[in-house]
PDB file of N, CA and C in Angstrom:
ATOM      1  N   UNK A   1       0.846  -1.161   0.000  1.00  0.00           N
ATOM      2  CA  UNK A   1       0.000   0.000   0.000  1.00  0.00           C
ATOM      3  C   UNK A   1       0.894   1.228   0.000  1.00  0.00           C
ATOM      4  N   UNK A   2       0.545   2.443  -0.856  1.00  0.00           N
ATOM      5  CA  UNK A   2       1.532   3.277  -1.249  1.00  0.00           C
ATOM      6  C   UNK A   2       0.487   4.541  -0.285  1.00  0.00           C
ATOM      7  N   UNK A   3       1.029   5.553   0.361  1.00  0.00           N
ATOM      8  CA  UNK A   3       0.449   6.404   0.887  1.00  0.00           C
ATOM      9  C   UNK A   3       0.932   7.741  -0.044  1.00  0.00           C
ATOM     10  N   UNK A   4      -0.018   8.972  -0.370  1.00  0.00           N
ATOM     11  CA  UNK A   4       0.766  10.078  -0.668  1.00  0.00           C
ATOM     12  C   UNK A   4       0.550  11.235   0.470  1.00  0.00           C
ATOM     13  N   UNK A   5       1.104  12.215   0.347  1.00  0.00           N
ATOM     14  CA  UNK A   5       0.805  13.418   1.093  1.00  0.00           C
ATOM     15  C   UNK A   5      -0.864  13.891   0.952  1.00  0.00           C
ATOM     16  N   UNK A   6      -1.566  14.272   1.911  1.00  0.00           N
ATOM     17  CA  UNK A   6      -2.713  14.530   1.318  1.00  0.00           C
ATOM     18  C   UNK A   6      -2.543  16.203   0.618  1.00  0.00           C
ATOM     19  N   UNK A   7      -3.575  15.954  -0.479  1.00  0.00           N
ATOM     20  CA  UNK A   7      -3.437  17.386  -1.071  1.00  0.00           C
ATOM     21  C   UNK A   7      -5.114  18.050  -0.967  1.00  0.00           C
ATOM     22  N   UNK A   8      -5.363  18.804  -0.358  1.00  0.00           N
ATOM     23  CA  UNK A   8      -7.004  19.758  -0.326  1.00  0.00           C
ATOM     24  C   UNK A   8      -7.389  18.865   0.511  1.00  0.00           C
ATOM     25  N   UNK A   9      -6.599  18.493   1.997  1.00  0.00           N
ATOM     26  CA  UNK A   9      -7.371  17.905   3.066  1.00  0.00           C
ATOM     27  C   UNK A   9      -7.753  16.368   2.396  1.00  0.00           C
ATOM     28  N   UNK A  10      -7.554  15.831   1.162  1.00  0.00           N
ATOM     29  CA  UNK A  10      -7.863  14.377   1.039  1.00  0.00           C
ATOM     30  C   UNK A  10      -6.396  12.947   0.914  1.00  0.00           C
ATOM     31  N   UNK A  11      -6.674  12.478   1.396  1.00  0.00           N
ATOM     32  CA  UNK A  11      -5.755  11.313   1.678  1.00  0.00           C
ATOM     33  C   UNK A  11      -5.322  10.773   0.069  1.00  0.00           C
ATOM     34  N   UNK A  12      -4.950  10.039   0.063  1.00  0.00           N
ATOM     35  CA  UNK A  12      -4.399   8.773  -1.336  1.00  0.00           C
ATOM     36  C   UNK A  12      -4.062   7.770  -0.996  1.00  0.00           C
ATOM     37  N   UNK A  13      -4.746   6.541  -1.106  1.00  0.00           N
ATOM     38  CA  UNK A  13      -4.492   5.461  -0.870  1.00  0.00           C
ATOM     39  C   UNK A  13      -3.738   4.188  -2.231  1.00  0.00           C
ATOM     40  N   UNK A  14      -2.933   3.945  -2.223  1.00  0.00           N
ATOM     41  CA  UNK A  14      -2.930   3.465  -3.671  1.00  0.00           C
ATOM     42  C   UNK A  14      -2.758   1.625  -3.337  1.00  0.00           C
ATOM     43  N   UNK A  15      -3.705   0.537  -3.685  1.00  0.00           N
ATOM     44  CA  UNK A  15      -3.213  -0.836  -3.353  1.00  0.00           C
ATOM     45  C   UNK A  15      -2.412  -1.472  -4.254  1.00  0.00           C
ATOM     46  N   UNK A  16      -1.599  -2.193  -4.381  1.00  0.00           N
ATOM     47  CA  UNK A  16      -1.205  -3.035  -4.789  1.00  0.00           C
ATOM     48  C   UNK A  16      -1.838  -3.407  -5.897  1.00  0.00           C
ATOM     49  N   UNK A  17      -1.785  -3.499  -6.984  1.00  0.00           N
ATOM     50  CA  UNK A  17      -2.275  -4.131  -8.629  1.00  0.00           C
ATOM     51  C   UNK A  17      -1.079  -5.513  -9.383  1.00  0.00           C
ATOM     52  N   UNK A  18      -2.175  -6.188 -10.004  1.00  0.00           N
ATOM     53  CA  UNK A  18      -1.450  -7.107 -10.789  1.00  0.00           C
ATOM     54  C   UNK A  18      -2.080  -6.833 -12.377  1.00  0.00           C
ATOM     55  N   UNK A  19      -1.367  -7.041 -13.232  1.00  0.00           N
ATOM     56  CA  UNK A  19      -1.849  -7.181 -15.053  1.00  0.00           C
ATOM     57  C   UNK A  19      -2.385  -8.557 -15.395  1.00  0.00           C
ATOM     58  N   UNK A  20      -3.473  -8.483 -16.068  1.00  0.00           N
ATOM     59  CA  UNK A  20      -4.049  -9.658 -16.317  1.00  0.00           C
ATOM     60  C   UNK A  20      -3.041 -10.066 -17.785  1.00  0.00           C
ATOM     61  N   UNK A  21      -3.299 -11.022 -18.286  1.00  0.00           N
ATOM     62  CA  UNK A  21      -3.071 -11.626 -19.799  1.00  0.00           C
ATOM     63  C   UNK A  21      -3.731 -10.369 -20.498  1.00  0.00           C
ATOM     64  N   UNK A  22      -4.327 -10.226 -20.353  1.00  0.00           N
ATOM     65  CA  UNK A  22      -5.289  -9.450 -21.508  1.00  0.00           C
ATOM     66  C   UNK A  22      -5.131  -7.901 -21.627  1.00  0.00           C
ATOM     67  N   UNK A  23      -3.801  -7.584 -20.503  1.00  0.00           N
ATOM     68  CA  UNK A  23      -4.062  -5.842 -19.982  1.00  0.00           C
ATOM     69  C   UNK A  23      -4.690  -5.490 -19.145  1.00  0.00           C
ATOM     70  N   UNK A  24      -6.151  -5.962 -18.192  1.00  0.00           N
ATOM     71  CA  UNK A  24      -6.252  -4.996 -17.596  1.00  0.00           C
ATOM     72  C   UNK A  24      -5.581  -5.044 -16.296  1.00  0.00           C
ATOM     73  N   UNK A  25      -5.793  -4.435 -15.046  1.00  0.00           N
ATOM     74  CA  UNK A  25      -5.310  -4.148 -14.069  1.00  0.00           C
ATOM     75  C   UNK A  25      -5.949  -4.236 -12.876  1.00  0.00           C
ATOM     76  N   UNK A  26      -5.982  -5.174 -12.023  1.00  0.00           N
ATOM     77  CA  UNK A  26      -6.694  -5.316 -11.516  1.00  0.00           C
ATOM     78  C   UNK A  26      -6.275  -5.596  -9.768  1.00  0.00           C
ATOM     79  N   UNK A  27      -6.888  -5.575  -8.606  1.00  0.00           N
ATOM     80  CA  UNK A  27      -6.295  -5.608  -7.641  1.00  0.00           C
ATOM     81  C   UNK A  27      -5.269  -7.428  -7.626  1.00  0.00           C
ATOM     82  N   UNK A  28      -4.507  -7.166  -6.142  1.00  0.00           N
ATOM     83  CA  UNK A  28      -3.921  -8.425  -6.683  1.00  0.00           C
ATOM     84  C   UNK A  28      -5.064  -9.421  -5.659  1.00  0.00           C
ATOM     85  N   UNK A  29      -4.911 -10.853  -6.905  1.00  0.00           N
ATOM     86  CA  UNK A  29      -5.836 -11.581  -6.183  1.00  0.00           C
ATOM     87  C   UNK A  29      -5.081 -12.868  -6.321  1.00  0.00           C
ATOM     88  N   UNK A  30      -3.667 -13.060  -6.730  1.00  0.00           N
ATOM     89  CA  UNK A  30      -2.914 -14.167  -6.579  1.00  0.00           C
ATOM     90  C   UNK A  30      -1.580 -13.844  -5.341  1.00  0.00           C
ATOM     91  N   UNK A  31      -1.345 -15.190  -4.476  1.00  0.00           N
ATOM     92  CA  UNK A  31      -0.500 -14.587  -3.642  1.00  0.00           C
ATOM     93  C   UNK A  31       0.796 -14.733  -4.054  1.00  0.00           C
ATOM     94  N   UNK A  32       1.026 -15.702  -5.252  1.00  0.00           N
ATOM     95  CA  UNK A  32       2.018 -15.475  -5.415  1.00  0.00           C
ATOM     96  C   UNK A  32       2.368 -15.142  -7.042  1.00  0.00           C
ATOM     97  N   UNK A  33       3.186 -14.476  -7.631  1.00  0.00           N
ATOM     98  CA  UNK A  33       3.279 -13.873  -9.273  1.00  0.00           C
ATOM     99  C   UNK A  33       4.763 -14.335  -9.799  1.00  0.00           C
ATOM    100  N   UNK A  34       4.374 -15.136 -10.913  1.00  0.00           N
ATOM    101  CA  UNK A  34       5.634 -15.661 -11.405  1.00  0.00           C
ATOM    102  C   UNK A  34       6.441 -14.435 -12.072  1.00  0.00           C
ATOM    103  N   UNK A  35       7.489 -14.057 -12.114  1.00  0.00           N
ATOM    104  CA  UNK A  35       8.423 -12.774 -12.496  1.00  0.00           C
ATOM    105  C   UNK A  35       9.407 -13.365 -13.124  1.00  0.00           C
ATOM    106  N   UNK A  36       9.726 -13.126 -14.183  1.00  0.00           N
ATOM    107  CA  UNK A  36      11.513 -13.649 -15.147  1.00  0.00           C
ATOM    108  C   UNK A  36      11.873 -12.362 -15.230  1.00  0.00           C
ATOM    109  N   UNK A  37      12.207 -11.474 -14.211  1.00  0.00           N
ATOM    110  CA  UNK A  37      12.802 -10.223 -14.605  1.00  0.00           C
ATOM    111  C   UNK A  37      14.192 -10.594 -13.842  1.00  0.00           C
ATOM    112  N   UNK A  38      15.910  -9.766 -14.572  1.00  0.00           N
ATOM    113  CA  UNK A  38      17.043 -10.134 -13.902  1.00  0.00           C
ATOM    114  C   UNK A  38      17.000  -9.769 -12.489  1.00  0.00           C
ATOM    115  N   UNK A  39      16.325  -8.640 -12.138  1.00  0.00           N
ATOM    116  CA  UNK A  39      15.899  -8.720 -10.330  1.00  0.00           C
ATOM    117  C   UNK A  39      15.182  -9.510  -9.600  1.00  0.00           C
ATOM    118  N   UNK A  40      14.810 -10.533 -10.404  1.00  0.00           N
ATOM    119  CA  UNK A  40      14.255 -11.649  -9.752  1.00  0.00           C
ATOM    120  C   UNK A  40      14.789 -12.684  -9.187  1.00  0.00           C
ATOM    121  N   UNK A  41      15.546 -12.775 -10.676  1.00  0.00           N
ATOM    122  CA  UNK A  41      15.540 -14.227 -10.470  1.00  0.00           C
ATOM    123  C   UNK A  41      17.873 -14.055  -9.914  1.00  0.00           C
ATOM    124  N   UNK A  42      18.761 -13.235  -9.836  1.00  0.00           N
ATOM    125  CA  UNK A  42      19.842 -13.033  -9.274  1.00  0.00           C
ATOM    126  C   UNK A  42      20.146 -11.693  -8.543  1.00  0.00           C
ATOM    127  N   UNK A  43      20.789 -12.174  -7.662  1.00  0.00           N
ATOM    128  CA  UNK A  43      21.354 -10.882  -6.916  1.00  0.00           C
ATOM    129  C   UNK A  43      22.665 -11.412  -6.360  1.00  0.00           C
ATOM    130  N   UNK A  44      23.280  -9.926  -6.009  1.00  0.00           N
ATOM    131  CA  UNK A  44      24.981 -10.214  -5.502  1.00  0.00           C
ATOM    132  C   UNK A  44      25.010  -9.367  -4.062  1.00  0.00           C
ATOM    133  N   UNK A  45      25.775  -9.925  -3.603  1.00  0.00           N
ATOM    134  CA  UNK A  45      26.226  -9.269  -1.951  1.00  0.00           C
ATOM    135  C   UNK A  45      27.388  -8.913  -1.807  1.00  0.00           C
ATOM    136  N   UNK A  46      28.301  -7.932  -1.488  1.00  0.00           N
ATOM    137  CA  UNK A  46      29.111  -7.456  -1.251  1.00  0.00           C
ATOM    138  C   UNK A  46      29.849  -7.141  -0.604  1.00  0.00           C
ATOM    139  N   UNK A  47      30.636  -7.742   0.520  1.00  0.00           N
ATOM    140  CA  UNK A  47      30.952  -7.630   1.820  1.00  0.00           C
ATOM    141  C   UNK A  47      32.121  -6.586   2.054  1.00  0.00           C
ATOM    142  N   UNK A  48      32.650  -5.880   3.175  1.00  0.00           N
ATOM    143  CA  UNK A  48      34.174  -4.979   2.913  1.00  0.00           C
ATOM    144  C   UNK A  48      33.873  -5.155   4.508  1.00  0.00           C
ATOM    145  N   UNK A  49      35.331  -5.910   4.930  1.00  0.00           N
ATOM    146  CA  UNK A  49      35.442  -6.418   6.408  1.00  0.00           C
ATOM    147  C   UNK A  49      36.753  -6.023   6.685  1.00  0.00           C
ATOM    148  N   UNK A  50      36.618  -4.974   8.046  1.00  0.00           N
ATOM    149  CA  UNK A  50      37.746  -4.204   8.331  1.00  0.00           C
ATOM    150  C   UNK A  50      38.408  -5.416  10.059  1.00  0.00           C
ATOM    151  N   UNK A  51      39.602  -5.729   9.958  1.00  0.00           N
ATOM    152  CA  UNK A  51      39.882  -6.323  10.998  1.00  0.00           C
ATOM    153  C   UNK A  51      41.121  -5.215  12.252  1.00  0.00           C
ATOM    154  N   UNK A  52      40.714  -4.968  13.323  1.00  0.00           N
ATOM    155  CA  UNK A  52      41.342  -4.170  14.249  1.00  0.00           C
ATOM    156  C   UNK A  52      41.754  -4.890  15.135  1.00  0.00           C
ATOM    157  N   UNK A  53      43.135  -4.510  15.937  1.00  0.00           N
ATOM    158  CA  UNK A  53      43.710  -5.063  16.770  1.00  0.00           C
ATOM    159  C   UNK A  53      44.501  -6.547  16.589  1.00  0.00           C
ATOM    160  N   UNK A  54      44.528  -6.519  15.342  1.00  0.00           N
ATOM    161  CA  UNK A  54      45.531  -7.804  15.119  1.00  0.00           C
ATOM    162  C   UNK A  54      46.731  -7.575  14.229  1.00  0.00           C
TER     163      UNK A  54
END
């Protein structure tokens, strides 16, 4: 759930959406969504380890 600043005293609520096959847009009603995007499916970690007193 995305919140914005309210603007003229009214709130913004924005939920969560999924894309159907067909285009439209609709709330999400699956819990889980298959994704083949490269942020999906790998990631890297990076460590920098400082050692003191030895």
């Amino acid at each position: 759930m995305n919140f914005k600043a309210a603007t003229a005293n009214v709130p913004f609520f924005q939920l969560a959406t999924q894309t159907e096959d067909d285009g439209t847009r609709i709330l999400i009603k699956d819990t889980f969504q298959k994704n083949a995007s490269t942020f999906d499916v790998w990631q890297a970690q990076f460590t920098l380890r400082y050692i003191f007193g030895k």
